[in-house]
C-alpha atoms as a PDB file:
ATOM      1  CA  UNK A   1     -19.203  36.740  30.329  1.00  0.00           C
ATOM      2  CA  UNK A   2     -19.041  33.886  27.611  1.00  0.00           C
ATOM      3  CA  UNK A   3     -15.706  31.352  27.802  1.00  0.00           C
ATOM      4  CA  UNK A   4     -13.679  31.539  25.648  1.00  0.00           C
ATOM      5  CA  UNK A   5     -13.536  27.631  24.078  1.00  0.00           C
ATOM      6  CA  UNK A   6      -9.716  26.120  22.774  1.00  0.00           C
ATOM      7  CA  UNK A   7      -9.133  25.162  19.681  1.00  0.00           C
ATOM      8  CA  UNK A   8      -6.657  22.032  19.780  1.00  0.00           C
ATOM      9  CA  UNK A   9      -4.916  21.613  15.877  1.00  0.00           C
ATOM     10  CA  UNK A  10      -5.394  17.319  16.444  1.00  0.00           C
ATOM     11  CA  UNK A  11      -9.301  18.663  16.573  1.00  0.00           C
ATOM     12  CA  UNK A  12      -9.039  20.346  13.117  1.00  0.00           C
ATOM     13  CA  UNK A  13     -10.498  18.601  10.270  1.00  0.00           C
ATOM     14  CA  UNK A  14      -7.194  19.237   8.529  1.00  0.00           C
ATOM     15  CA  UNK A  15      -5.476  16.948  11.548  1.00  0.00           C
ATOM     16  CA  UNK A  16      -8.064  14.691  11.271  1.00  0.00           C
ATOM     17  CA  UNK A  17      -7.596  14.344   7.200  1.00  0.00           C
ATOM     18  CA  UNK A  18      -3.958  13.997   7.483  1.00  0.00           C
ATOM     19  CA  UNK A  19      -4.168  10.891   9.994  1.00  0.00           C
ATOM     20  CA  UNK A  20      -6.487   9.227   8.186  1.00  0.00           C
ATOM     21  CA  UNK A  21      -4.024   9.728   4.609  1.00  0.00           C
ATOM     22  CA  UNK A  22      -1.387   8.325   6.966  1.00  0.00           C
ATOM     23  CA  UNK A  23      -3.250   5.492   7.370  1.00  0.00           C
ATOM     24  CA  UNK A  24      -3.848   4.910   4.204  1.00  0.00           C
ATOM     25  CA  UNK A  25      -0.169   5.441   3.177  1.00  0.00           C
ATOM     26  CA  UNK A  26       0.465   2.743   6.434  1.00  0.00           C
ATOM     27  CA  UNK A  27      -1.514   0.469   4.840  1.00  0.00           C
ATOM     28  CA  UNK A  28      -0.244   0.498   1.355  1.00  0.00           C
ATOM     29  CA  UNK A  29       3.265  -0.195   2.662  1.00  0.00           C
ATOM     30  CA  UNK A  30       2.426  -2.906   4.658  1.00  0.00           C
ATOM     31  CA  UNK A  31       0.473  -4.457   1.546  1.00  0.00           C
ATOM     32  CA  UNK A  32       3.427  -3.728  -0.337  1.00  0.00           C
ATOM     33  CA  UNK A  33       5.638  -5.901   1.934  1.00  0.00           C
ATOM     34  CA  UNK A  34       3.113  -8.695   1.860  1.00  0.00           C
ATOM     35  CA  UNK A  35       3.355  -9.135  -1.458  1.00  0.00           C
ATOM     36  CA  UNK A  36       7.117  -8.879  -1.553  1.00  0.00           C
ATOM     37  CA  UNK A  37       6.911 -11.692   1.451  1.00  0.00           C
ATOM     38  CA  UNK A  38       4.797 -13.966   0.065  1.00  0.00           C
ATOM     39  CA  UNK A  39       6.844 -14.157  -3.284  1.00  0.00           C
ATOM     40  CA  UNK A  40       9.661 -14.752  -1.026  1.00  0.00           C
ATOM     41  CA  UNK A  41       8.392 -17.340   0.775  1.00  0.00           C
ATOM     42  CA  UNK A  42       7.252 -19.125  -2.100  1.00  0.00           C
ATOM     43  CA  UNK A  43      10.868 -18.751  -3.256  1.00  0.00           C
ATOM     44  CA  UNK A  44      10.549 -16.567  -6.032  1.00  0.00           C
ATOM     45  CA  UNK A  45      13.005 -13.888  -6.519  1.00  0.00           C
ATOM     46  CA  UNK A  46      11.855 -10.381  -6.308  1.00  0.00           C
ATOM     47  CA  UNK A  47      14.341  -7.988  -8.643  1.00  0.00           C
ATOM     48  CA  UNK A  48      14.584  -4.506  -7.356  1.00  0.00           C
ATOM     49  CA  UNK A  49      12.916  -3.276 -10.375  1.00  0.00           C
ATOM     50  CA  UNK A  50       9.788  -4.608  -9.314  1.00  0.00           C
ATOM     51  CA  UNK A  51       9.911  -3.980  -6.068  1.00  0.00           C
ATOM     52  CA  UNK A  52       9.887  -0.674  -7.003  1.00  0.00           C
ATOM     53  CA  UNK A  53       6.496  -1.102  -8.863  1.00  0.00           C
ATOM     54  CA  UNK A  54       5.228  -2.802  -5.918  1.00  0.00           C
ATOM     55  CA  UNK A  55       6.350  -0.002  -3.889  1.00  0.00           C
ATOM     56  CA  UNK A  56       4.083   3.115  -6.389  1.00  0.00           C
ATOM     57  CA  UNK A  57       1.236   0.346  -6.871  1.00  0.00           C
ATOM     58  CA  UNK A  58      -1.986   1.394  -5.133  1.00  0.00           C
ATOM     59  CA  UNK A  59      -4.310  -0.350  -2.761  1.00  0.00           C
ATOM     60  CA  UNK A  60      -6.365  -2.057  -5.610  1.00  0.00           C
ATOM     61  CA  UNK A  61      -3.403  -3.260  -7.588  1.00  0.00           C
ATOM     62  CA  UNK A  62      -1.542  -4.136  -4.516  1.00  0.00           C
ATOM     63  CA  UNK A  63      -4.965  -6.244  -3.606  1.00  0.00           C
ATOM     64  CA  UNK A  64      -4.831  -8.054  -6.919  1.00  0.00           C
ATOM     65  CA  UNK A  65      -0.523  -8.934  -6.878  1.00  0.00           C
ATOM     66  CA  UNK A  66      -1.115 -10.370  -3.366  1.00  0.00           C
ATOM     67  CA  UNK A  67      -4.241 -12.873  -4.729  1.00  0.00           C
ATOM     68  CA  UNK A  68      -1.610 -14.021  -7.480  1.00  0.00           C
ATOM     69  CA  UNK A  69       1.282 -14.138  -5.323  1.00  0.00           C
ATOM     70  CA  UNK A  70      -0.610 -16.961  -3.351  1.00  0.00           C
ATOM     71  CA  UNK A  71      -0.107 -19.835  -6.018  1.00  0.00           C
ATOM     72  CA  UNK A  72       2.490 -18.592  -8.976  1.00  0.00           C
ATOM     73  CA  UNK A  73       5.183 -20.633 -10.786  1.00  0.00           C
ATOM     74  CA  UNK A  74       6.894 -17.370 -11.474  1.00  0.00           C
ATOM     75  CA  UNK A  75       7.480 -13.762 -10.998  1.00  0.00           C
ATOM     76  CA  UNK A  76       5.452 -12.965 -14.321  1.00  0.00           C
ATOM     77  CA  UNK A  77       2.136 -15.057 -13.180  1.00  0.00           C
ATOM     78  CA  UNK A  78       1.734 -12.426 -10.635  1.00  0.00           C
ATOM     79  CA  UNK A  79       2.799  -9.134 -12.527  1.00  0.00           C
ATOM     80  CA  UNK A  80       1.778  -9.619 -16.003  1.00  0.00           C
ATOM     81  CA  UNK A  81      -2.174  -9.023 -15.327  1.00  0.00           C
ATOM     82  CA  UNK A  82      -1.834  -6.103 -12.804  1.00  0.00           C
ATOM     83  CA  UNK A  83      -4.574  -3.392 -13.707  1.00  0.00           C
ATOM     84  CA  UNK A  84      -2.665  -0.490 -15.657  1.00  0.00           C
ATOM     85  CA  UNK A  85      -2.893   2.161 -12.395  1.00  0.00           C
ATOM     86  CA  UNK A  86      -0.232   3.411  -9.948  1.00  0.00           C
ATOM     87  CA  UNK A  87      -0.430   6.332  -6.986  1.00  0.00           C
ATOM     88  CA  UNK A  88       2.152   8.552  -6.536  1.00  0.00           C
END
């Protein structure tokens, strides 16, 4: 007589995707909240407007607001050259 094997849904592939686009999603937002951080630090006031960009902004335009955020005199030295994409 052949067993009969379990099928466990965190096996699937489709349990497996959806982690992994969590992570992905966990990622952005904490990338999100560096950048707002590091403008903060630096003393730079961060309008709700654009932390609402910040907060639709994907991983590669997220990527290039944090390398500007490092040395800017003001809010526009690090948004004003973002590449034109978004998520969401």
């Amino acid at each position: 007589m052949a067993r009969r094997q379990i099928k466990y849904f965190f096996d699937s592939p489709v349990a497996q995707q959806v982690r992994e686009e969590g992570r992905v999603e966990g990622r952005e937002e904490e990338r999100a909240r560096m950048v707002v951080s590091i403008l903060e630090w630096r003393g730079i006031e961060v309008p709700d407007i654009v932390r609402e960009m910040v907060d639709v902004a994907d991983m590669d335009i997220l990527d290039h607001w944090a390398e500007r955020a490092v040395h800017p005199t003001s809010l526009n030295d690090v948004m004003r050259s973002a590449p034109r994409r978004a998520r969401r």
